[in-house]
Protein backbone atom coordinates (compact mmCIF):
# COMPACT_ATOMS: atom_id res chain seq x y z
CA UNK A 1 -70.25 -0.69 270.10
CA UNK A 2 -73.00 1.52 268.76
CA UNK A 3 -75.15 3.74 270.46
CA UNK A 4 -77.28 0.63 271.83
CA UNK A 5 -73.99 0.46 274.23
CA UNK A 6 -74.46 1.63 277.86
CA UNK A 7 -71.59 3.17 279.65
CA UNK A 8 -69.85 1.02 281.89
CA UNK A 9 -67.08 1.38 284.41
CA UNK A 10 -64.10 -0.58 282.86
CA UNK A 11 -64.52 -4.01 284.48
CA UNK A 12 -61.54 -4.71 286.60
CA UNK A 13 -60.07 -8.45 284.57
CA UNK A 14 -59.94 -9.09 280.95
CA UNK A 15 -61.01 -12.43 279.88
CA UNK A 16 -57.83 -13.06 277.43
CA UNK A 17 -54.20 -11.61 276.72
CA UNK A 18 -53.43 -9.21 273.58
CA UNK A 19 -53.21 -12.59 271.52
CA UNK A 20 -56.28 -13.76 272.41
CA UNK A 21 -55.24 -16.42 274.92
CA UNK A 22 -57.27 -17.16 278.16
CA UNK A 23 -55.97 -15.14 281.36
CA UNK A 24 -54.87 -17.04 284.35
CA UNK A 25 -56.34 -14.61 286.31
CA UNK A 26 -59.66 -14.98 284.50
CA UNK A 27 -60.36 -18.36 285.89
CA UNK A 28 -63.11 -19.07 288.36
CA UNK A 29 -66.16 -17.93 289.97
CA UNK A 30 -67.91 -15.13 291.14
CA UNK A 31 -71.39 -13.94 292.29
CA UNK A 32 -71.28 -10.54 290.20
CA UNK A 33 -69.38 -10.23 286.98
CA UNK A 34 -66.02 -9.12 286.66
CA UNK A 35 -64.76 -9.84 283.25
CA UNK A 36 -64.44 -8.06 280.69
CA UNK A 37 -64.94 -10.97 277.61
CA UNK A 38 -63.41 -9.05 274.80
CA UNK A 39 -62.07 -12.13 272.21
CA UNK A 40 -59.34 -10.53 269.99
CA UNK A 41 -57.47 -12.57 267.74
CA UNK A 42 -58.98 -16.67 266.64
CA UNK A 43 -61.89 -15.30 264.02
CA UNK A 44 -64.12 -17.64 262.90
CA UNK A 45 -63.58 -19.74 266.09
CA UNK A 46 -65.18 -16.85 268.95
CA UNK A 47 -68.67 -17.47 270.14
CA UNK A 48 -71.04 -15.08 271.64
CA UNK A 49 -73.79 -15.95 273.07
CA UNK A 50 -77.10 -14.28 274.58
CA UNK A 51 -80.50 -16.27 275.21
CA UNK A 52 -83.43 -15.53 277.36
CA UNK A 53 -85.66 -17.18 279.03
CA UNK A 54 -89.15 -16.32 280.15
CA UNK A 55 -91.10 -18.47 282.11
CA UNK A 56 -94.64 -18.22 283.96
CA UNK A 57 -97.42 -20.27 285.21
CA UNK A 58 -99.38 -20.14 281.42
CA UNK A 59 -96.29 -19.83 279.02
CA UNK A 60 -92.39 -19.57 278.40
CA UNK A 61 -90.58 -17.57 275.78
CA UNK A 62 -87.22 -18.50 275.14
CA UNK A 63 -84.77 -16.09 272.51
CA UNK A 64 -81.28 -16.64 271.10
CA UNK A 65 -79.33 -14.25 269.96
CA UNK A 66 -75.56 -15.27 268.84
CA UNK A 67 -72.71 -14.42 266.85
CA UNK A 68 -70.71 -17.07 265.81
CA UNK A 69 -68.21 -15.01 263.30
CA UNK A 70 -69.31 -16.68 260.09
CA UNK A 71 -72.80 -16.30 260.62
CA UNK A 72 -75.60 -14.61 262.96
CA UNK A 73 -78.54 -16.38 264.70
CA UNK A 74 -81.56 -15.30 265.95
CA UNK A 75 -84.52 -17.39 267.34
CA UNK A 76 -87.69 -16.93 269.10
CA UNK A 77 -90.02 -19.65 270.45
CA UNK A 78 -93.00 -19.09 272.36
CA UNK A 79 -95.34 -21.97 274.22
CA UNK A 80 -98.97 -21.71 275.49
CA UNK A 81 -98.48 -24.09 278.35
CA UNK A 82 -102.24 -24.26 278.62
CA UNK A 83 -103.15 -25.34 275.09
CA UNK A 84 -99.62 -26.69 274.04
CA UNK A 85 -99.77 -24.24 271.20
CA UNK A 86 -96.36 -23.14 270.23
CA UNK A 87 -94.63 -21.10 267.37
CA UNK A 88 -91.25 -20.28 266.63
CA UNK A 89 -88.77 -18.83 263.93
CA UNK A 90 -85.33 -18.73 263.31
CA UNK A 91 -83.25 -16.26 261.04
CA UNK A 92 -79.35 -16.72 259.81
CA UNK A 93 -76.95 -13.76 258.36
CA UNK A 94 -73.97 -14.57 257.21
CA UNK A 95 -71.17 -13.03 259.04
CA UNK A 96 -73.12 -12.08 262.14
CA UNK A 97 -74.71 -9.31 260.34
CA UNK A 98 -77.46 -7.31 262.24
CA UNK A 99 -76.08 -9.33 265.58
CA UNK A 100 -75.12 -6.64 268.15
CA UNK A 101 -73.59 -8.53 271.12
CA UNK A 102 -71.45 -6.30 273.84
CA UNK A 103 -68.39 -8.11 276.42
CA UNK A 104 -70.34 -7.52 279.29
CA UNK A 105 -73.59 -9.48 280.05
CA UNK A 106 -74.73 -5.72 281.41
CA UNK A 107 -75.69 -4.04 278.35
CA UNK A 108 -77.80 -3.85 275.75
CA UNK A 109 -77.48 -6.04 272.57
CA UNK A 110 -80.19 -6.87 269.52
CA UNK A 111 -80.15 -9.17 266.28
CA UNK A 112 -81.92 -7.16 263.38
CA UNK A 113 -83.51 -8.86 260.56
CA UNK A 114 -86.84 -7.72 258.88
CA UNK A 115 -88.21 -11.15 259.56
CA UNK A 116 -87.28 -10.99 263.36
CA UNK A 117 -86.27 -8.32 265.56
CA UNK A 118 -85.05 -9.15 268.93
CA UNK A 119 -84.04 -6.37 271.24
CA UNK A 120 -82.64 -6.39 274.97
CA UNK A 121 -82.26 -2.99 276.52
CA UNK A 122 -80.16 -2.85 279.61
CA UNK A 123 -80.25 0.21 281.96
CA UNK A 124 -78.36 -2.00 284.62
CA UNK A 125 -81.20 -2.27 287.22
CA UNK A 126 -84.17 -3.29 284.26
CA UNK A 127 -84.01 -4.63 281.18
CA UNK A 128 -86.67 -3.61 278.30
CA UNK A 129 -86.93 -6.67 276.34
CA UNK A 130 -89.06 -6.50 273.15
CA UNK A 131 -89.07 -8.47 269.99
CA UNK A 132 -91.47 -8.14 266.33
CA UNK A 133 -91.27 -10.96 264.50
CA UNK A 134 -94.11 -10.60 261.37
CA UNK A 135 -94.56 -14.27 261.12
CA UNK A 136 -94.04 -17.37 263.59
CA UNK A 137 -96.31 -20.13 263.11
CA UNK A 138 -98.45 -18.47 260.83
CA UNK A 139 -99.18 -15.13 263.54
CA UNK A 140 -97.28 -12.07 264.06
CA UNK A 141 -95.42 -12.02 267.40
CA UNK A 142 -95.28 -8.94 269.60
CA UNK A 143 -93.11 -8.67 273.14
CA UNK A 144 -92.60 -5.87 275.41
CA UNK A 145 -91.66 -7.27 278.72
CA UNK A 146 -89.52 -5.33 281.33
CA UNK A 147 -87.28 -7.20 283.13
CA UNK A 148 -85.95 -6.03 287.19
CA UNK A 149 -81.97 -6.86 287.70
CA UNK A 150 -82.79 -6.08 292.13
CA UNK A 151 -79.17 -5.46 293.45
CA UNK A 152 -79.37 -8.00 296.09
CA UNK A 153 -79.81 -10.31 293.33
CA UNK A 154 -76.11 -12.69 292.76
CA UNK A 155 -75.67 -14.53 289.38
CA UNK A 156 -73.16 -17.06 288.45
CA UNK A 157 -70.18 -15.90 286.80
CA UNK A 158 -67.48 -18.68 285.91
CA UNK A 159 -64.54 -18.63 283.69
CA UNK A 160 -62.91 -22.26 282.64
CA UNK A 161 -60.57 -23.83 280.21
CA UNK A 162 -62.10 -26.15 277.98
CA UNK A 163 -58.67 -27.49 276.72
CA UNK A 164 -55.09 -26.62 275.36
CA UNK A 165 -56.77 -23.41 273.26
CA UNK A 166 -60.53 -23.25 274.46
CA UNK A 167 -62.37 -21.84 276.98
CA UNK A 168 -65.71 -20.48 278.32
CA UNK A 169 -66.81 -17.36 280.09
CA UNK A 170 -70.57 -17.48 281.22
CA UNK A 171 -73.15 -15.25 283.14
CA UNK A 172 -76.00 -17.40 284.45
CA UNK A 173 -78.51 -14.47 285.79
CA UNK A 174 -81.76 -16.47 287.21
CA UNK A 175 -85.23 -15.31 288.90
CA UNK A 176 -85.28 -11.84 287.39
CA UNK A 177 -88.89 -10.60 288.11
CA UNK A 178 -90.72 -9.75 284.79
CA UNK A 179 -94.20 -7.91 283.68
CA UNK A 180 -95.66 -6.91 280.32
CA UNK A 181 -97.23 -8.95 277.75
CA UNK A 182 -96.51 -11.30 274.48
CA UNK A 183 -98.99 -10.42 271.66
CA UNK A 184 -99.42 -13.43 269.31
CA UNK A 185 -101.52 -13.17 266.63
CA UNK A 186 -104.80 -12.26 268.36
CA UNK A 187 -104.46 -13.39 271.92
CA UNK A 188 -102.44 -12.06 274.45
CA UNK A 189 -100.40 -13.33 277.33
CA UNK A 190 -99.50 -11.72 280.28
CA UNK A 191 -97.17 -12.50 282.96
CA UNK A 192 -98.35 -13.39 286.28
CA UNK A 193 -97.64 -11.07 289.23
CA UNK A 194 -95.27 -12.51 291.10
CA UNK A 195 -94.67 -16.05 289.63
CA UNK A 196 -93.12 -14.52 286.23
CA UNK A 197 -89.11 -14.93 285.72
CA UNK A 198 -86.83 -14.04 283.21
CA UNK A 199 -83.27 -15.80 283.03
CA UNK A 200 -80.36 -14.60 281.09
CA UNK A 201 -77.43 -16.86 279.82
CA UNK A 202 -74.64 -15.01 278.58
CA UNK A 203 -71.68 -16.57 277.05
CA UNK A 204 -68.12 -15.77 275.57
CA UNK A 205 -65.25 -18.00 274.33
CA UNK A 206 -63.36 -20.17 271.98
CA UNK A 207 -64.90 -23.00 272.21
CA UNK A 208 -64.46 -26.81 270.93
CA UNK A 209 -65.20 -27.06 267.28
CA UNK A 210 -67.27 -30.54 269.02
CA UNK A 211 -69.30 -29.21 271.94
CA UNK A 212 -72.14 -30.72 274.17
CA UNK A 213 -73.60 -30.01 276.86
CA UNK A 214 -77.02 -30.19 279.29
CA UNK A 215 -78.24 -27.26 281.32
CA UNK A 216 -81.45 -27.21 283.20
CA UNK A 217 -82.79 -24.15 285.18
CA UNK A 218 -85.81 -23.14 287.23
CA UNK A 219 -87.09 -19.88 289.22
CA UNK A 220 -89.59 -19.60 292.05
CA UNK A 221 -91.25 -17.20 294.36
CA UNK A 222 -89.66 -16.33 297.56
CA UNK A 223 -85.87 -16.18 295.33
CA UNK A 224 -85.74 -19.58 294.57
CA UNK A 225 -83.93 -20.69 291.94
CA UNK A 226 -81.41 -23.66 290.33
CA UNK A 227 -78.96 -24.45 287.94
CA UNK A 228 -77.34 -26.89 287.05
CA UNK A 229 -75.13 -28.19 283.62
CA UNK A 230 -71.91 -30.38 282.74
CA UNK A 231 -70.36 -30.31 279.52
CA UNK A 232 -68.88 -27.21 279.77
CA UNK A 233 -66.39 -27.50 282.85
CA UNK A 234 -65.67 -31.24 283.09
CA UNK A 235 -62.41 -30.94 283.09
CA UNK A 236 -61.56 -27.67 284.63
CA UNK A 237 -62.57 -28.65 288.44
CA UNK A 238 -65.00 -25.43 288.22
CA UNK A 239 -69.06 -25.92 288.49
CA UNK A 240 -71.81 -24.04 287.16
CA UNK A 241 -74.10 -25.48 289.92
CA UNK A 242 -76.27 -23.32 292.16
CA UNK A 243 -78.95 -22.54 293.96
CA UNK A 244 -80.53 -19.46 294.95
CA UNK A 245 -82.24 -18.53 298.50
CA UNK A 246 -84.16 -15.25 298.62
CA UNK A 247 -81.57 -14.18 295.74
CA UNK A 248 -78.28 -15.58 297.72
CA UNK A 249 -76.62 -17.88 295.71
CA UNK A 250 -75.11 -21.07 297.39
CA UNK A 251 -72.35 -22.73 295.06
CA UNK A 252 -72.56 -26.39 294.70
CA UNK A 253 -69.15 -27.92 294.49
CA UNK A 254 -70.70 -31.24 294.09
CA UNK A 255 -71.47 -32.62 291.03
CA UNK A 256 -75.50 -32.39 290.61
CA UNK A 257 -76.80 -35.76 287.95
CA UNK A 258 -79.17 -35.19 285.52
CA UNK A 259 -80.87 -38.34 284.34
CA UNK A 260 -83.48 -39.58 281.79
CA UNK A 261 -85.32 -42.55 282.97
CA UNK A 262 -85.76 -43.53 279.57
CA UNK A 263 -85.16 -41.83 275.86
CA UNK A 264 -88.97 -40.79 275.21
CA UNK A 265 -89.21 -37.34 274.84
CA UNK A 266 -91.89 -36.48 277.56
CA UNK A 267 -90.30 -38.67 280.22
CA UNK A 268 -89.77 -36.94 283.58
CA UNK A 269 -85.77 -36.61 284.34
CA UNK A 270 -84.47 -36.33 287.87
CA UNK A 271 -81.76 -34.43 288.98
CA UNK A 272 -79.71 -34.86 292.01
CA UNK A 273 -76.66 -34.59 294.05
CA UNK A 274 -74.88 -37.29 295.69
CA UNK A 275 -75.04 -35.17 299.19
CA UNK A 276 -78.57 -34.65 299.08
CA UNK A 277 -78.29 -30.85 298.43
CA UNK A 278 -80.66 -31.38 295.04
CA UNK A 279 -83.16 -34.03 294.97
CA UNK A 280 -85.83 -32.63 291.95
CA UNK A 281 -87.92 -34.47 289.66
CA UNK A 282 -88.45 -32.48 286.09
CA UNK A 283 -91.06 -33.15 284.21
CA UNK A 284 -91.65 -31.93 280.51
CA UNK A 285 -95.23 -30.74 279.16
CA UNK A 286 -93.33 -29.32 275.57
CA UNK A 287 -90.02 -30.68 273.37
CA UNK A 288 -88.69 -27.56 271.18
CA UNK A 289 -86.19 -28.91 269.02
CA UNK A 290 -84.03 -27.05 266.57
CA UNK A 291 -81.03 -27.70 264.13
CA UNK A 292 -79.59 -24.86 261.90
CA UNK A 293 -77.24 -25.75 259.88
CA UNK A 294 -74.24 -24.10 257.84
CA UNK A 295 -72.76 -26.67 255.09
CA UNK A 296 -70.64 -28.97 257.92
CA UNK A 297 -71.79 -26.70 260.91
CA UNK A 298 -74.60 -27.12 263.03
CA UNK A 299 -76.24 -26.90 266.64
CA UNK A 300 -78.65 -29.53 267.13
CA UNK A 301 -81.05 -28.86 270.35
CA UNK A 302 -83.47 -30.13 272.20
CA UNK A 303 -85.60 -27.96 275.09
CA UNK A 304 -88.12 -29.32 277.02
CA UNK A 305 -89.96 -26.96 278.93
CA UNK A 306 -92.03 -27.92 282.15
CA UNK A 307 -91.88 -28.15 286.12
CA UNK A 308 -89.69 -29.20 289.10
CA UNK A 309 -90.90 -30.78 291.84
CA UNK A 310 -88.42 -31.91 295.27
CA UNK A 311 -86.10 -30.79 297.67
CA UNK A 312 -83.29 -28.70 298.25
CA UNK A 313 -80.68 -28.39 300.86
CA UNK A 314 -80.75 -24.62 302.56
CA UNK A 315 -77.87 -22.85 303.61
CA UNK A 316 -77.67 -23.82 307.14
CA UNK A 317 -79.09 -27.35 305.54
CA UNK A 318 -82.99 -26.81 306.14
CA UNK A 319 -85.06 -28.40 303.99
CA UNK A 320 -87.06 -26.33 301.67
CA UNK A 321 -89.43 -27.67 299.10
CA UNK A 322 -90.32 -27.17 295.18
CA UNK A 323 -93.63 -27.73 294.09
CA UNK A 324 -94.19 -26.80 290.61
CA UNK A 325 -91.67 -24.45 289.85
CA UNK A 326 -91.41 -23.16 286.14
CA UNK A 327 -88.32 -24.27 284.46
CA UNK A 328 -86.00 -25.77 281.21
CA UNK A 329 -84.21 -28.69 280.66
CA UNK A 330 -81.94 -28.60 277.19
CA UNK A 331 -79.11 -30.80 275.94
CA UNK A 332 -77.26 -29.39 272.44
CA UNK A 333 -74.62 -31.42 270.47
CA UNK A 334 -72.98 -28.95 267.83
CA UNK A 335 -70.35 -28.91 265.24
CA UNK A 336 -69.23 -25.34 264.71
């Protein structure tokens, strides 16, 4: 690493062996990282992954940095939830050129490109986040947002096999508190004291050259907070569900269904658990899709960004309600 890098103690469990393989002792869950997701070995065929995901009551940003081997991505999207107004561009280098991503989803990392500069700064408890991007949608694009990690604050940190040679690592980091602004063109957006939320999803592995998967997340005040997703560990007997109370996460060991009522693109979806735990309705105000492609490769996605609306199972099994919550719903099928 260059001097972006922050010092960190040596985290206690590397993800693979010296030939690249996934650790036994890797596998699981926890509610603070503790891998270290070095891939040696299998070039061409390691993915690393970093996108955020800034949400308020008047807009969302969402940014992808990743560095596939053969090739670097960056993206930026920004929506005006108000007006529907949205912008977004996306730059490729070929052998991850200009991509800066670290084995620890607690430092800093950046993708440089003179068309788009995305930058995430990590001191450990903050996070400066800032990107320049000269054109999107026809406007220059401008963010400086700073982004609290509070210590109280758990994340969800799984490792699972994905097969015979494949596997993911993931840090799913959700209801950071952000402030600051996003410049575009001439208007400006701030975020909203108190109801503004930045998620990170870090990821490391050697994954499927076929992958899909769904994800949906959403933050609220008082620590509230979900996610849920399948694709990635069907077949380990691991789950990426949780929820979040006043920043304690609860694991959900239950499977959590996320279902379209029907395939048009603004229909609501509704998410639950057969337990009653989750019982949330999603509905989408925006569709961001996006497909770069790579000769044979590609990652085709679609986002829709909107609100939740239910109930959730407490701790001690109190019922506590979502009205309106900020949040993301995305499916992806890629070849790569």
């Amino acid at each position: 690493m260059n001097s972006l890098s922050n010092p960190l103690p040596e985290l206690p469990q590397p993800l693979c062996d010296s030939r690249g393989q996934l650790a036994e002792d890797a596998i699981g869950w926890s509610s603070r990282p503790r891998v270290n997701c070095a891939l040696p070995s299998h070039w061409g065929r390691r993915k690393r992954w970093n996108r955020w995901c800034v949400t308020t009551p008047d807009w969302m940003l969402a940014l992808t940095f990743a560095d596939l081997d053969y090739l670097g991505y960056g993206a930026a999207y920004f929506l005006d939830l108000r007006s529907g107004k949205s912008g977004n561009h996306t730059q490729i280098r070929p052998f991850g050129r200009g991509c800066d991503l670290p084995d620890s989803p607690l430092e800093s990392h950046e993708f440089n490109h003179n068309r788009l500069q995305l930058r995430a700064d990590d001191r450990g408890n903050a996070v400066r986040l800032t990107v320049v991007a000269p054109d999107i949608g026809g406007q220059p694009l401008h963010v400086s947002l700073d982004i609290q990690r509070p210590p109280h604050l758990e994340s969800v940190n799984l490792v699972c096999p994905m097969g015979r040679r494949t596997f993911h690592a993931t840090s799913r980091q959700l209801g950071l508190p952000v402030s600051g602004s996003v410049q575009l063109g001439s208007q400006q957006y701030a975020c909203t004291p108190g109801q503004s939320f930045a998620a990170l999803d870090f990821a490391r592995g050697i994954w499927p050259l076929k992958s899909h998967w769904t994800r949906a997340a959403f933050a609220a005040p008082g620590g509230i907070a979900g996610n849920f997703g399948n694709g990635w560990c069907d077949y380990s007997g691991l789950s990426e569900n949780a929820l979040w109370f006043g920043g304690e996460l609860l694991h959900l060991e239950e499977p959590v269904h996320i279902e379209q009522g029907s395939q048009s693109s603004l229909e609501p979806w509704r998410l639950h658990s057969d337990d009653g735990q989750v019982d949330l309705n999603f509905s989408p105000r925006q569709l961001h899709q996006a497909c770069p492609r790579l000769g044979p490769f590609y990652a085709d996605t679609r986002q829709w960004f909107g609100h939740f609306d239910g109930l959730l199972r407490g701790p001690q099994g109190e019922k506590v309600p979502v009205n309106g919550a900020c949040g993301w719903l995305g499916s992806t099928h890629a070849r790569w």
